[in-house]
PDB file of N, CA and C in Angstrom:
ATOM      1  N   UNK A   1       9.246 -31.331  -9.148  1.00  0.00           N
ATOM      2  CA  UNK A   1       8.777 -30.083  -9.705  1.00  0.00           C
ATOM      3  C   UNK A   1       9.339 -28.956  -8.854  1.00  0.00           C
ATOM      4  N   UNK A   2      10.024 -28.183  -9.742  1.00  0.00           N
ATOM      5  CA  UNK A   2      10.437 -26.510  -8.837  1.00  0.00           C
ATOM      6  C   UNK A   2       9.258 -26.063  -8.509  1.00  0.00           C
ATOM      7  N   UNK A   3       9.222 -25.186  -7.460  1.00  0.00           N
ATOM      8  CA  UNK A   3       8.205 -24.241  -7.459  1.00  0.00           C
ATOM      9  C   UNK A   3       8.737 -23.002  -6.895  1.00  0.00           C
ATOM     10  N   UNK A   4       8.137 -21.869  -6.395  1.00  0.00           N
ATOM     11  CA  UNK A   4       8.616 -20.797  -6.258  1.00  0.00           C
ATOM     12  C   UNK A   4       7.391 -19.976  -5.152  1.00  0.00           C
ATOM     13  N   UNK A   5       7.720 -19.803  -4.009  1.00  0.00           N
ATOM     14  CA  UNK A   5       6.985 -18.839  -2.762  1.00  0.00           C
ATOM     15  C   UNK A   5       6.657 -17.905  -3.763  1.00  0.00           C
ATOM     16  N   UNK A   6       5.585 -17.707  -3.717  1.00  0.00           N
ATOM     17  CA  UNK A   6       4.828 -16.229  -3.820  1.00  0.00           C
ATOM     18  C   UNK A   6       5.228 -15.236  -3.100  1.00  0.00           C
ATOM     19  N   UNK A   7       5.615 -15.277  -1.620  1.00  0.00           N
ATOM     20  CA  UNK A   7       5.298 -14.320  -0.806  1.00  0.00           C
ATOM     21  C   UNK A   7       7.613 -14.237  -0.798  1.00  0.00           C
ATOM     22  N   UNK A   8       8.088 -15.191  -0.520  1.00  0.00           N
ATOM     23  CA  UNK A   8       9.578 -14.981  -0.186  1.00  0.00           C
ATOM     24  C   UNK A   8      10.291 -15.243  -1.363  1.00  0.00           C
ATOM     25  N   UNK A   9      10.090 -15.672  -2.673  1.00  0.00           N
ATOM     26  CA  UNK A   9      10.525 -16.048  -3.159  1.00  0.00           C
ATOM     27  C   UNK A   9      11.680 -17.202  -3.416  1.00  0.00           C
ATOM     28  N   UNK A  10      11.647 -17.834  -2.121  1.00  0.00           N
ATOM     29  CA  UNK A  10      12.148 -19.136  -1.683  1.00  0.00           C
ATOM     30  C   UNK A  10      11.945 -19.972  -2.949  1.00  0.00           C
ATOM     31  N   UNK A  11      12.691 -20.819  -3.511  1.00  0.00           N
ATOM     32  CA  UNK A  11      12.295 -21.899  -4.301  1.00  0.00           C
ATOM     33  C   UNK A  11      12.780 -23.213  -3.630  1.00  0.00           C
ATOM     34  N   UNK A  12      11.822 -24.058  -4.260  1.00  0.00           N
ATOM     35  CA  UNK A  12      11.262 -25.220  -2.916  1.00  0.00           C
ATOM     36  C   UNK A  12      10.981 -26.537  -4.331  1.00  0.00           C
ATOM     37  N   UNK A  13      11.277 -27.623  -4.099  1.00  0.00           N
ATOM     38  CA  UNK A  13      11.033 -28.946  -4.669  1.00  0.00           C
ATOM     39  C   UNK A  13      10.475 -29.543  -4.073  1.00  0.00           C
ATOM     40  N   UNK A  14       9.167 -30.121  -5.020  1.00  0.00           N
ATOM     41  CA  UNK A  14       7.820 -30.981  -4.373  1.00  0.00           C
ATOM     42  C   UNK A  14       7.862 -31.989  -5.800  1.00  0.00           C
ATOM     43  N   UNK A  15       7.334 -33.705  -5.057  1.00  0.00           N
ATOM     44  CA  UNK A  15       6.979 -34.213  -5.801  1.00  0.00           C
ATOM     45  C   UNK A  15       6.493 -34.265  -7.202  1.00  0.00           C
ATOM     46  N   UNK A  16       6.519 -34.610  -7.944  1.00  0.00           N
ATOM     47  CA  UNK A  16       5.300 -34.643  -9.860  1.00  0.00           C
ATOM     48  C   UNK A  16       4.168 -35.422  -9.104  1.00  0.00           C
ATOM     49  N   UNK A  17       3.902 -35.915  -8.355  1.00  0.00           N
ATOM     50  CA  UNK A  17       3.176 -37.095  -8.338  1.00  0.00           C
ATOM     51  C   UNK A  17       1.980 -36.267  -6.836  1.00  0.00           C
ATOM     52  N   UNK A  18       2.357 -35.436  -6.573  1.00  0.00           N
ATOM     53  CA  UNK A  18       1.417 -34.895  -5.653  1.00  0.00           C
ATOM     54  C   UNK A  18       0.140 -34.066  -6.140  1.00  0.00           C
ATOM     55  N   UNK A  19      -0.790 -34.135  -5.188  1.00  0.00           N
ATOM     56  CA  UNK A  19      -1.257 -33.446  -5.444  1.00  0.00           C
ATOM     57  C   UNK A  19      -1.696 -32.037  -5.652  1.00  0.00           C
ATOM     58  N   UNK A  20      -0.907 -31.300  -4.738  1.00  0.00           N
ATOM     59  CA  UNK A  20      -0.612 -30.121  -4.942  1.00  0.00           C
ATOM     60  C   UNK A  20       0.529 -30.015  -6.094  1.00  0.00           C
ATOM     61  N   UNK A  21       1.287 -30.359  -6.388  1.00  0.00           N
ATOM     62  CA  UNK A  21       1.724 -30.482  -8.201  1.00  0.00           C
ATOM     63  C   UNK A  21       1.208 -30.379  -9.033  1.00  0.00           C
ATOM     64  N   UNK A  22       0.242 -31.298  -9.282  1.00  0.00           N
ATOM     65  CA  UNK A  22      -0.694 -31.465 -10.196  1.00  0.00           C
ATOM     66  C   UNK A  22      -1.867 -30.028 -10.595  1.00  0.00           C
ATOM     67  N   UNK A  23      -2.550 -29.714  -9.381  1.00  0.00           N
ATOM     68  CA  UNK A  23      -3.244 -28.472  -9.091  1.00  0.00           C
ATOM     69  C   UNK A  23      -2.160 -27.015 -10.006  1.00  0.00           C
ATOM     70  N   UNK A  24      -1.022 -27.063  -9.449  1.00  0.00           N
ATOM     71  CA  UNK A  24       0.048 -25.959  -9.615  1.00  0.00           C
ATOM     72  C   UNK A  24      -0.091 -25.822 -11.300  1.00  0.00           C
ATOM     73  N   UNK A  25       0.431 -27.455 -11.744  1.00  0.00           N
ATOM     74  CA  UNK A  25       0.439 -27.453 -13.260  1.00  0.00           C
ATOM     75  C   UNK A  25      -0.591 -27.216 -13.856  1.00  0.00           C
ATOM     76  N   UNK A  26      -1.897 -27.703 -13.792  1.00  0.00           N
ATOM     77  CA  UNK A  26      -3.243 -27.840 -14.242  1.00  0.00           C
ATOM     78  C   UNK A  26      -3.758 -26.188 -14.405  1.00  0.00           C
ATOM     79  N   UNK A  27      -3.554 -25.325 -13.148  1.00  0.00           N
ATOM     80  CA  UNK A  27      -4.411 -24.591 -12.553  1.00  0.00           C
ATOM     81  C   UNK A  27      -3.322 -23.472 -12.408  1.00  0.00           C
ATOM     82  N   UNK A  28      -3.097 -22.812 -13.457  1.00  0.00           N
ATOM     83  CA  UNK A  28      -2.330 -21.119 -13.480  1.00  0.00           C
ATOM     84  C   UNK A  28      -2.583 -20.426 -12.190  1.00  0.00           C
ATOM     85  N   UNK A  29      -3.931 -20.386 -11.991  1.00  0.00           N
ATOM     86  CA  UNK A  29      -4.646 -19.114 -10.459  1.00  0.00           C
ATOM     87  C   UNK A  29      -3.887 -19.677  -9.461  1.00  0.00           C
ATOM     88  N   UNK A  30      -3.896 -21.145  -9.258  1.00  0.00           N
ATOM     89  CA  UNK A  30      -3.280 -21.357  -7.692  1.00  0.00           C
ATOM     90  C   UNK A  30      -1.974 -21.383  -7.507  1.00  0.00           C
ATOM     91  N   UNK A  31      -1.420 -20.464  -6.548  1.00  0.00           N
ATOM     92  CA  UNK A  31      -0.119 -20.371  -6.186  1.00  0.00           C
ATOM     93  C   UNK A  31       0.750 -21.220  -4.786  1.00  0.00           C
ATOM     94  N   UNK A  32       1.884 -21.125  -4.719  1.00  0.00           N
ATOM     95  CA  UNK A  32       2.691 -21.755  -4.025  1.00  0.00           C
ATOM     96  C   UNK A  32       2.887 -20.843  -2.643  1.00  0.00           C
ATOM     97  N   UNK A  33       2.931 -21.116  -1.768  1.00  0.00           N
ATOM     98  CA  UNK A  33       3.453 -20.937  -0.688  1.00  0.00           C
ATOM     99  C   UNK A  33       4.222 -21.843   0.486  1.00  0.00           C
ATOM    100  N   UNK A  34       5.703 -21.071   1.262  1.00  0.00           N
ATOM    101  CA  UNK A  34       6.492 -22.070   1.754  1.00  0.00           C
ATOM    102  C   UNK A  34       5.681 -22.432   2.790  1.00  0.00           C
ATOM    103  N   UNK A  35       6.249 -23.466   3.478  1.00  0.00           N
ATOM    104  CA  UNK A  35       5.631 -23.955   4.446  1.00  0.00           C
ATOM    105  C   UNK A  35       5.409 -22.586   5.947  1.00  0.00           C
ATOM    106  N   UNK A  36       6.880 -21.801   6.015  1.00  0.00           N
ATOM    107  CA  UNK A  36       7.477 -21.050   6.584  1.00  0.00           C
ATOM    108  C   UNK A  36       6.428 -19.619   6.512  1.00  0.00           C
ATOM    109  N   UNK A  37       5.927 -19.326   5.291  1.00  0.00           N
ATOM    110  CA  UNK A  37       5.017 -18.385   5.262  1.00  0.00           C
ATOM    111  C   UNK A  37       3.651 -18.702   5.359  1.00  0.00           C
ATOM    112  N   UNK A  38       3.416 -19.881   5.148  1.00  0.00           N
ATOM    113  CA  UNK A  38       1.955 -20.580   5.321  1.00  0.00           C
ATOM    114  C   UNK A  38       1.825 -20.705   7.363  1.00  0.00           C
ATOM    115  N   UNK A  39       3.006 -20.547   7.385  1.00  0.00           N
ATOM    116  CA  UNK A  39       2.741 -20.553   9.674  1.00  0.00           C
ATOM    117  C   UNK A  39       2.666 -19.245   9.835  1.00  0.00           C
ATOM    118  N   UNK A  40       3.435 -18.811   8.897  1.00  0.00           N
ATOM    119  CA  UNK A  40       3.746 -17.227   9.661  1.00  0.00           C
ATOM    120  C   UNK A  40       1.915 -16.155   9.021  1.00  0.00           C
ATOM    121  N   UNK A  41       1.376 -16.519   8.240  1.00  0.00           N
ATOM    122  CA  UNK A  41       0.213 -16.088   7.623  1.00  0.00           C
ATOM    123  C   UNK A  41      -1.009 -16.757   8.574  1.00  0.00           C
ATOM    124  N   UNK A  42      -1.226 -17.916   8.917  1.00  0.00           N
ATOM    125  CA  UNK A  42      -1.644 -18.926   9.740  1.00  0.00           C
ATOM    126  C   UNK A  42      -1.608 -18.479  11.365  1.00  0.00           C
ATOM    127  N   UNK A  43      -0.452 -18.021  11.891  1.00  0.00           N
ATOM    128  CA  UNK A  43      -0.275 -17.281  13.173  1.00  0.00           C
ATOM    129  C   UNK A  43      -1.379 -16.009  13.037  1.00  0.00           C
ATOM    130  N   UNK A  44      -1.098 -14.849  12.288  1.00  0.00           N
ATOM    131  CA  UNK A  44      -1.282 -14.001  11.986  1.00  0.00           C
ATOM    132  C   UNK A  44      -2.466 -13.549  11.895  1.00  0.00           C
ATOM    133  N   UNK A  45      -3.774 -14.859  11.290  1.00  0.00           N
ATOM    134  CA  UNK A  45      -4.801 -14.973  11.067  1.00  0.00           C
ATOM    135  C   UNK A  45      -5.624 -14.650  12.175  1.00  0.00           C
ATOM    136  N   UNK A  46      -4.957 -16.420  12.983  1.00  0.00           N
ATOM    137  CA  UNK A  46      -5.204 -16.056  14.324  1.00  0.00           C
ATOM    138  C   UNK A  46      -5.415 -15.674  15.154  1.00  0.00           C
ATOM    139  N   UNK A  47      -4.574 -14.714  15.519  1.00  0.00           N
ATOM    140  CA  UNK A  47      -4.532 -13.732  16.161  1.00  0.00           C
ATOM    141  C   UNK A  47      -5.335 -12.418  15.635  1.00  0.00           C
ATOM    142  N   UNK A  48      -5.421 -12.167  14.634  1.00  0.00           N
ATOM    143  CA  UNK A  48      -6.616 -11.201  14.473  1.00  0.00           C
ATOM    144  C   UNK A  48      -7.568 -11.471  14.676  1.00  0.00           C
ATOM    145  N   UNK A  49      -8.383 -12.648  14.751  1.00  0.00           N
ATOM    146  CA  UNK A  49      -9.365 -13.508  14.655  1.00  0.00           C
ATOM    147  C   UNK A  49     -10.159 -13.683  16.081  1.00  0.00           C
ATOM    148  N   UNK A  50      -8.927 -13.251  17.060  1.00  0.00           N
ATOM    149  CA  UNK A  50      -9.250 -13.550  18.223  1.00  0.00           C
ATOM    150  C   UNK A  50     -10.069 -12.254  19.082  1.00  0.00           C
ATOM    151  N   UNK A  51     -11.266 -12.536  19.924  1.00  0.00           N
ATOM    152  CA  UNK A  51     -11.843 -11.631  20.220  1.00  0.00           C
ATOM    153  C   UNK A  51     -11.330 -10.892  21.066  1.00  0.00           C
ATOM    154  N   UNK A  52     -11.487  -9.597  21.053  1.00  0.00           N
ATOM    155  CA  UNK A  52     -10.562  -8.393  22.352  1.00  0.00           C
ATOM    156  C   UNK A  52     -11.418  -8.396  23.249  1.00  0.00           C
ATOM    157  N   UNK A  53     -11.060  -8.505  24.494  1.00  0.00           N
ATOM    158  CA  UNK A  53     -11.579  -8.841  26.065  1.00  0.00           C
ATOM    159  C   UNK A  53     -11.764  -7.178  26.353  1.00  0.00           C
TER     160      UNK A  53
END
C-alpha cells in the first residue's frame, strides 16, 4: 500500500497486511506519518514537556 506523510509529503510503502494499513483503509480520519517526522514531533514533545529548573 502507498501512503503519503501528512506533514513532508514523503511517499512511503507499507505492507496490505498490517495493521496500520488496514486502520489507513478502513478509517479516512487517521493519517500517515514518516517515521522521520514521527522522531522529529516525538523529540519536540519532549522537550516541551520537560519541566524548567
Amino acid at each position: 500500500m502507498r501512503v503519503k506523510c501528512v506533514i513532508c509529503d514523503k511517499i512511503d510503502k507499507i505492507a496490505d497486511d498490517l495493521p496500520l494499513a488496514k486502520r489507513l483503509r478502513n478509517r479516512p480520519i487517521h493519517t500517515y506519518m514518516c517515521d522521520d517526522c514521527y522522531d522529529r514531533i516525538k523529540l519536540k514533545t519532549e522537550e516541551r514537556r520537560q519541566p524548567k529548573e
